[in-house]
Protein backbone atom coordinates (compact mmCIF):
# COMPACT_ATOMS: atom_id res chain seq x y z
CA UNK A 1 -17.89 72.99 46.03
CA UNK A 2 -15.08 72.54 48.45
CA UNK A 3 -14.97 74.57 51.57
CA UNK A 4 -12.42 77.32 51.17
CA UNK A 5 -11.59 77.46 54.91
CA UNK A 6 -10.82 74.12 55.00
CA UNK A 7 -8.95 74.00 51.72
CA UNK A 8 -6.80 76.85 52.97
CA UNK A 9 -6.23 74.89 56.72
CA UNK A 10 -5.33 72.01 54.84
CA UNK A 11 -3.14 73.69 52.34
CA UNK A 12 -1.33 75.96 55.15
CA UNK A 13 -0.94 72.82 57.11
CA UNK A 14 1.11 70.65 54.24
CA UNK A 15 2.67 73.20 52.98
CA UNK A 16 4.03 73.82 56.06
CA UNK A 17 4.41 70.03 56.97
CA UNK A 18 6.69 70.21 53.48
CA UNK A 19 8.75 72.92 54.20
CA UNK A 20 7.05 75.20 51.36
CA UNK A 21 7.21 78.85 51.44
CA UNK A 22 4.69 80.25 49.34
CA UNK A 23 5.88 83.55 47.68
CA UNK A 24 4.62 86.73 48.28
CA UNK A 25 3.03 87.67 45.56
CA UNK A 26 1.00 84.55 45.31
CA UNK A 27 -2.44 85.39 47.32
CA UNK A 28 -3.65 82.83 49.44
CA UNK A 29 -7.07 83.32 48.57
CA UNK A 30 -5.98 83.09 44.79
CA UNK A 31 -4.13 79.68 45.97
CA UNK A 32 -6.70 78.32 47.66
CA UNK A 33 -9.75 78.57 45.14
CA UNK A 34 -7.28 77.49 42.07
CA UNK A 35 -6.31 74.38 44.32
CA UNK A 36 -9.57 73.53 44.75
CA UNK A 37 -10.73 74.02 41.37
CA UNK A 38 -7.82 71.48 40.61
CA UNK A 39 -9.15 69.31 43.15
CA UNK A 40 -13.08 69.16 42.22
CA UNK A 41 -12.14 68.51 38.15
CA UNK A 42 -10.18 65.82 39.57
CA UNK A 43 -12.63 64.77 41.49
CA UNK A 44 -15.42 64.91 38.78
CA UNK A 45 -13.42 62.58 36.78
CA UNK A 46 -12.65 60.24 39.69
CA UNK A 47 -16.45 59.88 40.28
CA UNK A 48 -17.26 59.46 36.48
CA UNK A 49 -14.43 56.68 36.29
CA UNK A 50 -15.93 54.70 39.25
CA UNK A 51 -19.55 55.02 38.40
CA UNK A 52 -18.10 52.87 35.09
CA UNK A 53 -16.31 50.10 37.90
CA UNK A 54 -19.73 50.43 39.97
CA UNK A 55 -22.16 49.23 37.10
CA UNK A 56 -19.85 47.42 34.98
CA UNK A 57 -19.09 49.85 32.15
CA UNK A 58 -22.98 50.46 31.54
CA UNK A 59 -24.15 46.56 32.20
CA UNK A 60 -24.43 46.82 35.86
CA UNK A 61 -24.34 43.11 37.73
CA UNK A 62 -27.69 43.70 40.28
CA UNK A 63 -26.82 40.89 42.17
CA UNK A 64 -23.01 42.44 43.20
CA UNK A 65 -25.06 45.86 43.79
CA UNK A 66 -27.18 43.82 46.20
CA UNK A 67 -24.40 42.34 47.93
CA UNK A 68 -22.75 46.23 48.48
CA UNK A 69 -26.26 47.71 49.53
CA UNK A 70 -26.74 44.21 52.12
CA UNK A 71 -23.19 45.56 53.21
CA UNK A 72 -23.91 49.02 53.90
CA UNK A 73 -27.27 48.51 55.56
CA UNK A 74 -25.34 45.75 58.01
């Protein structure tokens, strides 16, 4: 779960940066938890797409995973 005070600093801040008024009878709070509902089922499927790139649609290549992990531990 996202963190609401960040979502709503970060959504104040572009909307602003984009000259976007948000009405009035839109609540904030209401804005801020549907945006990042929006956010985390997009995210969801982002994750489930790459965890098909990551082990080779379901016939992962150990060697390549290797060579990441080798990367990451430097």
């Amino acid at each position: 779960m996202l963190d609401s005070s960040v979502v709503e600093e970060f959504l104040t801040e572009e909307l602003g940066d984009a000259g976007i008024d948000v009405p009035q009878d839109i609540d904030m709070s209401a804005l801020v938890e549907t945006f990042s509902r929006y956010v985390e089922n997009d995210y969801y499927e982002w994750l489930k797409d790459n965890f098909k790139s990551f082990f080779n649609h379901y016939n992962p290549d150990w060697d390549q995973i290797r060579g990441r992990l080798a990367d990451v531990s430097g």
